[in-house]
C-alpha atoms as a PDB file:
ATOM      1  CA  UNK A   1     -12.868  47.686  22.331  1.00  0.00           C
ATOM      2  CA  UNK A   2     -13.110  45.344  18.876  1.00  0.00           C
ATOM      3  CA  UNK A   3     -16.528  43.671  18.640  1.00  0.00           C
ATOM      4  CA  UNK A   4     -16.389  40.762  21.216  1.00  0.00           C
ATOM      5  CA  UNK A   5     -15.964  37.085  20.099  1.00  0.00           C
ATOM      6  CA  UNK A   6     -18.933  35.366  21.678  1.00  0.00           C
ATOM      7  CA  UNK A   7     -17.603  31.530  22.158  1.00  0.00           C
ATOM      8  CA  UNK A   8     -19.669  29.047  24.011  1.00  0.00           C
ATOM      9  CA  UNK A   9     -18.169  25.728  25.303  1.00  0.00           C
ATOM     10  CA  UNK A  10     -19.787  22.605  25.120  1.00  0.00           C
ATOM     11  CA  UNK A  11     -18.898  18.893  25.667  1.00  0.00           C
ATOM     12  CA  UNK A  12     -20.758  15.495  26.079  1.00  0.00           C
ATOM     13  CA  UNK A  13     -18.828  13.929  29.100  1.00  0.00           C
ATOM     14  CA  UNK A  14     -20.918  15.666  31.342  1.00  0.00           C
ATOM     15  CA  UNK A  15     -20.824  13.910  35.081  1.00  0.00           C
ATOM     16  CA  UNK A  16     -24.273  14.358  35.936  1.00  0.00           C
ATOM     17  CA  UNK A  17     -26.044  14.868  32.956  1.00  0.00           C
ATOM     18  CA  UNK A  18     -24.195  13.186  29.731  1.00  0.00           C
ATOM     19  CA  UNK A  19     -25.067  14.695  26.575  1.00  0.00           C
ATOM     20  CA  UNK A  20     -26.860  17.543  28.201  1.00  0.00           C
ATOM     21  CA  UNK A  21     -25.882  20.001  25.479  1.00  0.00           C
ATOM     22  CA  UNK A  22     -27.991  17.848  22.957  1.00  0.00           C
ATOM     23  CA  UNK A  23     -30.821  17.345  25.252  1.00  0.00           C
ATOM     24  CA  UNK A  24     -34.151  18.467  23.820  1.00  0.00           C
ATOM     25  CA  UNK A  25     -35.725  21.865  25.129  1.00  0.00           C
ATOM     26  CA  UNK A  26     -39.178  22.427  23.323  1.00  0.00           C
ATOM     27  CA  UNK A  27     -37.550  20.771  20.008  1.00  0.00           C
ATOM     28  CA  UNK A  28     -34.240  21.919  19.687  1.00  0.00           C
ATOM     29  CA  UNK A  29     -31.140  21.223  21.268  1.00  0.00           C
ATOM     30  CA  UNK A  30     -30.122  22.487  24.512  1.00  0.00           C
ATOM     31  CA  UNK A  31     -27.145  24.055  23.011  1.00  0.00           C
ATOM     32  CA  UNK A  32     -29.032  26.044  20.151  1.00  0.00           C
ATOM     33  CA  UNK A  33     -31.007  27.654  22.821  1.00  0.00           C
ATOM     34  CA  UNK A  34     -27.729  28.885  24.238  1.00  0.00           C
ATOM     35  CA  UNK A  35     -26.201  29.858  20.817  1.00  0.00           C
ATOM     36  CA  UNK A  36     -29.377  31.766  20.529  1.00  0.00           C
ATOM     37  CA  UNK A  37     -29.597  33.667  23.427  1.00  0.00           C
ATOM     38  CA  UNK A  38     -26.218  34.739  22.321  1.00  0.00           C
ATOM     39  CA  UNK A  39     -27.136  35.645  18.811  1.00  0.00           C
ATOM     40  CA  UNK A  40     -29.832  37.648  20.228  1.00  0.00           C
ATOM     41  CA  UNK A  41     -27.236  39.531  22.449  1.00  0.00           C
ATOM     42  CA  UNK A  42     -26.193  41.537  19.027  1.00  0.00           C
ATOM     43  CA  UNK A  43     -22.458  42.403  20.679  1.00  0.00           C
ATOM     44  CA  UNK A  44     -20.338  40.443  18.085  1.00  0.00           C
ATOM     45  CA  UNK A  45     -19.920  36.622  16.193  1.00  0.00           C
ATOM     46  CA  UNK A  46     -20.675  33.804  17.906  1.00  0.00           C
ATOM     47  CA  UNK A  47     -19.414  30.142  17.632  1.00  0.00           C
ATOM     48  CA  UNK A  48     -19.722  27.009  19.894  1.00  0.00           C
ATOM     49  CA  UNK A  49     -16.178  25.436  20.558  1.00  0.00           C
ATOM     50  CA  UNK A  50     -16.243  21.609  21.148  1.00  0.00           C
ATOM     51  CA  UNK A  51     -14.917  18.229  21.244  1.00  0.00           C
ATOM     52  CA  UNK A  52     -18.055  16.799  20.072  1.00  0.00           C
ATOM     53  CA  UNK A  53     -18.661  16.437  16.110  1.00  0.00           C
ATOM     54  CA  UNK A  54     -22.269  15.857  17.159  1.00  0.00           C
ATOM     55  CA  UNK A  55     -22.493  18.903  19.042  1.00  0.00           C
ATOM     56  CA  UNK A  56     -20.946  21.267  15.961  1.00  0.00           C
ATOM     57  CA  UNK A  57     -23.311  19.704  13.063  1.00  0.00           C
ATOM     58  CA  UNK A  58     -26.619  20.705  15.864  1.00  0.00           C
ATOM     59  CA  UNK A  59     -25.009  24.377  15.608  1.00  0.00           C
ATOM     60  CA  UNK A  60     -24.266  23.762  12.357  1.00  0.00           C
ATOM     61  CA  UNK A  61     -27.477  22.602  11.048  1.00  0.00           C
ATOM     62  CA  UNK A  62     -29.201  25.938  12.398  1.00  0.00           C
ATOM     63  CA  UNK A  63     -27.158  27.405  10.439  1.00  0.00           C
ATOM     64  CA  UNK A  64     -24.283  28.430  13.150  1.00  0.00           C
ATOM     65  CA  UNK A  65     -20.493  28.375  13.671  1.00  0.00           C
ATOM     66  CA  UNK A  66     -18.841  25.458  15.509  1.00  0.00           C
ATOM     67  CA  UNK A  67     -14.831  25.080  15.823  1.00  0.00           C
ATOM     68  CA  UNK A  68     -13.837  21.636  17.303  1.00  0.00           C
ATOM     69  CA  UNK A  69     -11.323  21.486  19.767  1.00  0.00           C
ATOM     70  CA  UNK A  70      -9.249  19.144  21.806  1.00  0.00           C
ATOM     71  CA  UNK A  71     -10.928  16.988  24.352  1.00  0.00           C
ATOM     72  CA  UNK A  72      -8.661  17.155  26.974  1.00  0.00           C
ATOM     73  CA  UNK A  73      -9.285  20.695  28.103  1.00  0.00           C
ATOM     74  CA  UNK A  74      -9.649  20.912  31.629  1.00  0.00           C
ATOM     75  CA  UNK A  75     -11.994  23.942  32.054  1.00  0.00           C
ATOM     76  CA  UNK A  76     -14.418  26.111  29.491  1.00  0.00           C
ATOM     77  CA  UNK A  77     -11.544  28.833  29.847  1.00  0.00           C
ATOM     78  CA  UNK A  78      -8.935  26.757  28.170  1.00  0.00           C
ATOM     79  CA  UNK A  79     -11.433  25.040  25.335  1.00  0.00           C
ATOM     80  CA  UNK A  80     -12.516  28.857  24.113  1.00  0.00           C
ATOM     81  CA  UNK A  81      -8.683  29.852  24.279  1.00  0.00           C
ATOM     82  CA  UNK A  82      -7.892  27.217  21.677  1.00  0.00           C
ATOM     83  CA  UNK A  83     -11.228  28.068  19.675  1.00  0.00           C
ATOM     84  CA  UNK A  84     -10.328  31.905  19.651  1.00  0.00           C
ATOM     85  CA  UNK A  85      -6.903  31.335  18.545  1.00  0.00           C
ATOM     86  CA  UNK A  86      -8.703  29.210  15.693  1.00  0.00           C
ATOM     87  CA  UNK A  87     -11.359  31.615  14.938  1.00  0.00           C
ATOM     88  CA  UNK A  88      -9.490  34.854  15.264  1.00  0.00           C
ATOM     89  CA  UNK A  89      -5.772  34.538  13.964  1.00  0.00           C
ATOM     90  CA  UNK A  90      -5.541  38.429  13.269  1.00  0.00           C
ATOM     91  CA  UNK A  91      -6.219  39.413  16.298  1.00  0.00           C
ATOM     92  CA  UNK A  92      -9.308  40.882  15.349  1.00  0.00           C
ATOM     93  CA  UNK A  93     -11.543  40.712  18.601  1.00  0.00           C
ATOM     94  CA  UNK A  94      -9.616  41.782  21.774  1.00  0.00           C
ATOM     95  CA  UNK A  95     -12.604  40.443  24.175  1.00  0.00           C
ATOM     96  CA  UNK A  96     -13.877  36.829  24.196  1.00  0.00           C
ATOM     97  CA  UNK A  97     -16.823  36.629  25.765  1.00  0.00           C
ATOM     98  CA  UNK A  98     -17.109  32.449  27.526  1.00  0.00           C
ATOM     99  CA  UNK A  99     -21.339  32.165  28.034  1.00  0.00           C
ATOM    100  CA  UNK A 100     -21.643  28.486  29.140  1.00  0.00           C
ATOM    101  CA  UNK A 101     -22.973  25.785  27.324  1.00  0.00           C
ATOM    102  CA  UNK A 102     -25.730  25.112  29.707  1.00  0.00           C
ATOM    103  CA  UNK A 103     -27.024  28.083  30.056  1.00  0.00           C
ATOM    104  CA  UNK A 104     -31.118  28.183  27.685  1.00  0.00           C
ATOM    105  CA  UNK A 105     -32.638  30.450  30.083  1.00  0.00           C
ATOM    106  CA  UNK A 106     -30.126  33.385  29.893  1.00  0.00           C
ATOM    107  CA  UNK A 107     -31.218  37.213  28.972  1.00  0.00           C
ATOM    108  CA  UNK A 108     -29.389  38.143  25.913  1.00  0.00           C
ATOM    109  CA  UNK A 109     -29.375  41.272  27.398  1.00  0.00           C
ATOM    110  CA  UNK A 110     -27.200  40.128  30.450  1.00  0.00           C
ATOM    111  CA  UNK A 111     -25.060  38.886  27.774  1.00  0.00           C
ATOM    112  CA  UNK A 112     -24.572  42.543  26.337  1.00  0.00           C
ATOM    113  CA  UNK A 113     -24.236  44.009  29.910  1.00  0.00           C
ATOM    114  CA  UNK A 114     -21.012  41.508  30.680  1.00  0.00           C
ATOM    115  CA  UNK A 115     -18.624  43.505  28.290  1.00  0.00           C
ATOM    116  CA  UNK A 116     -19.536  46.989  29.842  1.00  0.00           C
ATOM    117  CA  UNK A 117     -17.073  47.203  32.816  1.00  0.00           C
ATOM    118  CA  UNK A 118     -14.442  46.616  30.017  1.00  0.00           C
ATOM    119  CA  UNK A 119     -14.852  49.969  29.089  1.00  0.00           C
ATOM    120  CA  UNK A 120     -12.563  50.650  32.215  1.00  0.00           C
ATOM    121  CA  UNK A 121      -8.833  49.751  31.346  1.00  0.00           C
ATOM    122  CA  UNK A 122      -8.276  48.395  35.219  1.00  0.00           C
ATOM    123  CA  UNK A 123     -10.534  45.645  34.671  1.00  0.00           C
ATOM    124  CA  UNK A 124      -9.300  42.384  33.146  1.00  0.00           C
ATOM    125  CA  UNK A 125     -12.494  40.513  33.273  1.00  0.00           C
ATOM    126  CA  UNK A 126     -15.997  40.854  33.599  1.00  0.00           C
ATOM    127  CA  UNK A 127     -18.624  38.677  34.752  1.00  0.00           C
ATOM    128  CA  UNK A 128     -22.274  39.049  36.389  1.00  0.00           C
ATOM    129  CA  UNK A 129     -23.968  38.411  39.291  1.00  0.00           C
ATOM    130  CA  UNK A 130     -27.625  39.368  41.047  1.00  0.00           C
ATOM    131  CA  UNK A 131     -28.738  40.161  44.371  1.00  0.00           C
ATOM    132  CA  UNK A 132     -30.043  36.401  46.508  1.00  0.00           C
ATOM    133  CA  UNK A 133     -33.769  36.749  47.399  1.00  0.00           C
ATOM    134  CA  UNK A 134     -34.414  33.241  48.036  1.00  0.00           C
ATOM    135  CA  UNK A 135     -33.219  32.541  51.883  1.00  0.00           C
ATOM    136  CA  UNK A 136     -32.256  28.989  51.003  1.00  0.00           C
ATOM    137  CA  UNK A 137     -29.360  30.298  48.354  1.00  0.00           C
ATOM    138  CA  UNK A 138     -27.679  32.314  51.251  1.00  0.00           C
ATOM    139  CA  UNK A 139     -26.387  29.246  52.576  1.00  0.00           C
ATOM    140  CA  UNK A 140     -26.291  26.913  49.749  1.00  0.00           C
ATOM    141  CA  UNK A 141     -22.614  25.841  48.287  1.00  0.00           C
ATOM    142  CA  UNK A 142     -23.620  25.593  45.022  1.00  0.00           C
ATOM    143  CA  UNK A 143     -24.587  28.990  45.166  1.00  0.00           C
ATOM    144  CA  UNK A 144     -21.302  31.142  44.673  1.00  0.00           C
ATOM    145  CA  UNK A 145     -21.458  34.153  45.956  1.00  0.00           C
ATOM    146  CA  UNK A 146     -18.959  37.373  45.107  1.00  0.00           C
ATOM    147  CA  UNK A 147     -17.923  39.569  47.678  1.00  0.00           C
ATOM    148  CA  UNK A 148     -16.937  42.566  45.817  1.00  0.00           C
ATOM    149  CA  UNK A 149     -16.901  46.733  46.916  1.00  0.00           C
ATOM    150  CA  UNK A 150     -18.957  49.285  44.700  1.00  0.00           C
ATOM    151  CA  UNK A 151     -17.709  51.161  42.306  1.00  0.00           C
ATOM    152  CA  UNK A 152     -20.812  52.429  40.254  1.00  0.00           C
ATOM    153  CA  UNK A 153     -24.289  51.788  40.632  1.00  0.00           C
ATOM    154  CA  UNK A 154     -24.698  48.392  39.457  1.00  0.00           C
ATOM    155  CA  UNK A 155     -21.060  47.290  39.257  1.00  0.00           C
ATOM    156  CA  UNK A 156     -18.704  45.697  41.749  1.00  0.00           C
ATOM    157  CA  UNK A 157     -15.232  45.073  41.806  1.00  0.00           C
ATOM    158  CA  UNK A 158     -14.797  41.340  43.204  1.00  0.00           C
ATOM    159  CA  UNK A 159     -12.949  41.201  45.960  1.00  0.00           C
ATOM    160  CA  UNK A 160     -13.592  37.445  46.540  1.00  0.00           C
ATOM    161  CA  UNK A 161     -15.456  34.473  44.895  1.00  0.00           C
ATOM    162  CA  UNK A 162     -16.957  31.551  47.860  1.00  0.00           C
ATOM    163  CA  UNK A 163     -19.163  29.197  48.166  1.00  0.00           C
ATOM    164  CA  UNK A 164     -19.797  30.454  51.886  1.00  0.00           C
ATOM    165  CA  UNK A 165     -22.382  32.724  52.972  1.00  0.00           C
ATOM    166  CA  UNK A 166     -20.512  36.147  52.790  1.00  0.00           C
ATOM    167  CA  UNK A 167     -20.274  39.128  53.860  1.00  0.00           C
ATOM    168  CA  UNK A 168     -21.193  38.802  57.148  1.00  0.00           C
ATOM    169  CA  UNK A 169     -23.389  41.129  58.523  1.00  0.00           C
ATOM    170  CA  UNK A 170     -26.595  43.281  57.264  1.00  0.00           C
ATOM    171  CA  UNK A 171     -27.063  43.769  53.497  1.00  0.00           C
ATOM    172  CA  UNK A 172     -27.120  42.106  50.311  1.00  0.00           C
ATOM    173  CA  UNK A 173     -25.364  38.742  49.112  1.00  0.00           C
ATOM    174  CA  UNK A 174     -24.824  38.236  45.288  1.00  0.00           C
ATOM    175  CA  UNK A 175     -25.208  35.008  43.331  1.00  0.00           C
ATOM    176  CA  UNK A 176     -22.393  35.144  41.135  1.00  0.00           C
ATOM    177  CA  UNK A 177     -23.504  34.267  37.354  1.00  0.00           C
ATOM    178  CA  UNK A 178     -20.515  31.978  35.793  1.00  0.00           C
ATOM    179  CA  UNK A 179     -20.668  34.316  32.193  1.00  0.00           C
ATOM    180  CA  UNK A 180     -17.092  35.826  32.049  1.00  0.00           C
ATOM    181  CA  UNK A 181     -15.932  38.556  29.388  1.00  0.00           C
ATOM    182  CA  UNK A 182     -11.919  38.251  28.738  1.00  0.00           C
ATOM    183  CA  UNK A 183      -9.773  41.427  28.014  1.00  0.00           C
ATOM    184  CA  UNK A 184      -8.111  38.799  25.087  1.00  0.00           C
ATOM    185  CA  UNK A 185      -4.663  39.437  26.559  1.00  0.00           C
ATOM    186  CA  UNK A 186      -6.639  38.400  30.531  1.00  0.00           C
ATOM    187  CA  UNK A 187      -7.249  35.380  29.019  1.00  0.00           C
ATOM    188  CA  UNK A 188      -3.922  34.597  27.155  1.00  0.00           C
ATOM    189  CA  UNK A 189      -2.310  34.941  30.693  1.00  0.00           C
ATOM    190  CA  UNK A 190      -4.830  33.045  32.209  1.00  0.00           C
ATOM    191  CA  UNK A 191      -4.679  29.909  30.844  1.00  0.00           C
ATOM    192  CA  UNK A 192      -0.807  30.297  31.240  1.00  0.00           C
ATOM    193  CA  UNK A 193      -1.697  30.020  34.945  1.00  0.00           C
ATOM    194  CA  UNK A 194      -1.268  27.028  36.973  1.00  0.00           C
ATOM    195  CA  UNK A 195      -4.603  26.158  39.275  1.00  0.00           C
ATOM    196  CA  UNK A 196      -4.243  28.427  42.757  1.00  0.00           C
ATOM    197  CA  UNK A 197      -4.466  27.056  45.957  1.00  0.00           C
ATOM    198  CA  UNK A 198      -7.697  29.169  46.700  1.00  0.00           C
ATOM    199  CA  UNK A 199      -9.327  27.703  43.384  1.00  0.00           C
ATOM    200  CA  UNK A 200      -8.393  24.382  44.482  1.00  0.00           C
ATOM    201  CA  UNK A 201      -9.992  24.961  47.855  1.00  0.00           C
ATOM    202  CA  UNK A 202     -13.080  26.333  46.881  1.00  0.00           C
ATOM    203  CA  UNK A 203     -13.462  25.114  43.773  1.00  0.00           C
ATOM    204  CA  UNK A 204     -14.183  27.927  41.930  1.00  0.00           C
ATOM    205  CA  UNK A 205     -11.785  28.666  38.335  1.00  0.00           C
ATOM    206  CA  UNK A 206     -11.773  32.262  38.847  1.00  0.00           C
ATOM    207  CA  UNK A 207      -9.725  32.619  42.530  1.00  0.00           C
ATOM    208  CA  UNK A 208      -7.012  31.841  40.225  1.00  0.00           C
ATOM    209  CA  UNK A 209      -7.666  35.188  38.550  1.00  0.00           C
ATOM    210  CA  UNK A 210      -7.873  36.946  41.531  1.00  0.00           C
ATOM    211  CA  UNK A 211      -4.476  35.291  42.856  1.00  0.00           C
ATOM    212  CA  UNK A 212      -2.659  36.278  40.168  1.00  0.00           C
ATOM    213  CA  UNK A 213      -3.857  39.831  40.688  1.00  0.00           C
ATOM    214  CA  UNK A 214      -6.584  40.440  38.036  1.00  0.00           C
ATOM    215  CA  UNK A 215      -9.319  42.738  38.630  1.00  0.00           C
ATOM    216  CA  UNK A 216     -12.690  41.350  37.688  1.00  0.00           C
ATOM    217  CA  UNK A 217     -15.387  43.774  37.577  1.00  0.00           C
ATOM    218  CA  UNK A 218     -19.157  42.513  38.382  1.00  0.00           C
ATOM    219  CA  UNK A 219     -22.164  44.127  36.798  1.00  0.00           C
ATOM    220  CA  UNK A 220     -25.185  43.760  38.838  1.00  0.00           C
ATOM    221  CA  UNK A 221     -28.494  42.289  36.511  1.00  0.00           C
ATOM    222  CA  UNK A 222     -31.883  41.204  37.670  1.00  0.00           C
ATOM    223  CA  UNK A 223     -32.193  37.366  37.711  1.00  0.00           C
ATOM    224  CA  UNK A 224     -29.517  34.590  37.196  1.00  0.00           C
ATOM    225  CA  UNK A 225     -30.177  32.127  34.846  1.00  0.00           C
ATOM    226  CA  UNK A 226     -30.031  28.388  35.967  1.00  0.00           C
ATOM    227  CA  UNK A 227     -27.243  25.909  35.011  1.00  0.00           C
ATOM    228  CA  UNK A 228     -28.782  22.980  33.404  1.00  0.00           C
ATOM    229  CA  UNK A 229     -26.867  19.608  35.124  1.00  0.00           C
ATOM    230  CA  UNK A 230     -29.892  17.405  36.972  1.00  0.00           C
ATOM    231  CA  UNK A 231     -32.398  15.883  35.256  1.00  0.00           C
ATOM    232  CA  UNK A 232     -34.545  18.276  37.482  1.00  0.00           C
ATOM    233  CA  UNK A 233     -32.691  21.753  36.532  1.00  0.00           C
ATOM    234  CA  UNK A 234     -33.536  19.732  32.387  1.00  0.00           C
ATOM    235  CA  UNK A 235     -37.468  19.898  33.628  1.00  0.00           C
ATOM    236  CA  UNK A 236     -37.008  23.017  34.796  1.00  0.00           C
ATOM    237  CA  UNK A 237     -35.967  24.281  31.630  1.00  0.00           C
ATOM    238  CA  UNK A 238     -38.380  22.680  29.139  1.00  0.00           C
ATOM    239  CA  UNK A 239     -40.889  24.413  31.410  1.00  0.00           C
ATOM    240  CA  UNK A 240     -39.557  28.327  30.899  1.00  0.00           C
ATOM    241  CA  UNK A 241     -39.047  27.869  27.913  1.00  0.00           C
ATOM    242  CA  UNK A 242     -42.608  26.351  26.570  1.00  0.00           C
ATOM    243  CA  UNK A 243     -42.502  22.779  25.799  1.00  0.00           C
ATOM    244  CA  UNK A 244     -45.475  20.549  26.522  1.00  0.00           C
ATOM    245  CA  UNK A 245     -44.627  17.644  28.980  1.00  0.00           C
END
């Protein structure tokens, strides 16, 4: 493998929280945070890719690398496709790593463990996920969980993506982490794909992968960070990460 891209989407037109990615976490920018963790990750260059000239001058001004993009994307997926086609003409990078915009809390070091089941030519994509604790999550939607069989300690291949509580049965559940790592040419065909009628039904972007006959590979880390999107999940936040209410 080339050194990954790292590309992190970001737009202001959130639903429940607009202009999250410029929302202040102990003095900087939601979105720095991110672009930080994934500096700190030290697997390859990093940009945020946006529709938002305010967004790219707060990356900007710390001194990081913004590409704007079109603002009609309709998923993260297809807004890093145009920014790595931007960034990365010669074909330089053959894995584009997509760590979401709303992500401050994440490990850097979960980061670097996404690529790894790309050593393994099967696997298209790679993503994360951790084991639920937290009875509540077993049967919450918004908690996607992957069904996948081992195939190392610590890895998975996914099977299936829900928002269910599966498997049935005694043993773990995983919260699936929404951090995916692209074989380049994975994500060239996937954004060719129309939306699959599993995606559509469970809402979740990455059935279409599995439709379409992908394998996506799922490395097992310790926590999963929490997507910043309520005011409350914003609190939340400030509070890991030090600032003084």
């Amino acid at each position: 493998m080339s050194d990954p891209l790292i590309l992190i989407p970001a737009r202001m037109a959130a639903t429940r929280l607009p202009g999250k990615p410029l929302a202040d976490i102990a003095g900087e920018p939601m979105i720095v945070h991110v672009w930080r963790r994934a500096i700190e990750a030290g697997i390859g260059p990093v940009a945020v890719a946006t529709d938002a000239p305010e967004i790219a001058a707060a990356i900007q001004a710390v001194g990081g690398r913004a590409v704007l993009t079109r603002a009609d994307h309709p998923s993260g997926s297809d807004r890093i496709h145009e920014a790595m086609e931007a960034l990365d003409p010669e074909v330089l990078h053959d894995v584009v790593v997509n760590v979401q915009g709303d992500f401050p809390t994440i490990d850097p070091r979960a980061i670097a463990a996404s690529i790894l089941p790309l050593a393994d030519p099967a696997v298209a994509v790679a993503t994360l996920a951790c084991a639920i604790t937290r009875e509540e999550e077993k049967t919450d939607p918004n908690v996607v969980k992957v069904v996948g069989a081992t195939v190392a300690p610590g890895r998975l291949r996914a099977l299936y993506f829900t928002r269910a509580t599966a498997p049935w049965g005694e043993g773990p559940l995983y919260h699936h982490i929404g951090l995916y790592a692209y074989r380049r040419t994975a994500l060239e065909r996937f954004v060719r794909l129309a939306p699959s009628p599993l995606e559509q039904r469970e809402r979740l972007e990455q059935l279409r992968a599995l439709e379409d006959g992908m394998r996506i590979d799922v490395t097992i880390v310790d926590d999963a960070p929490f997507g910043v999107d309520t005011p409350q999940s914003l609190a939340m936040a400030r509070a890991i990460l030090g600032e003084k209410q």
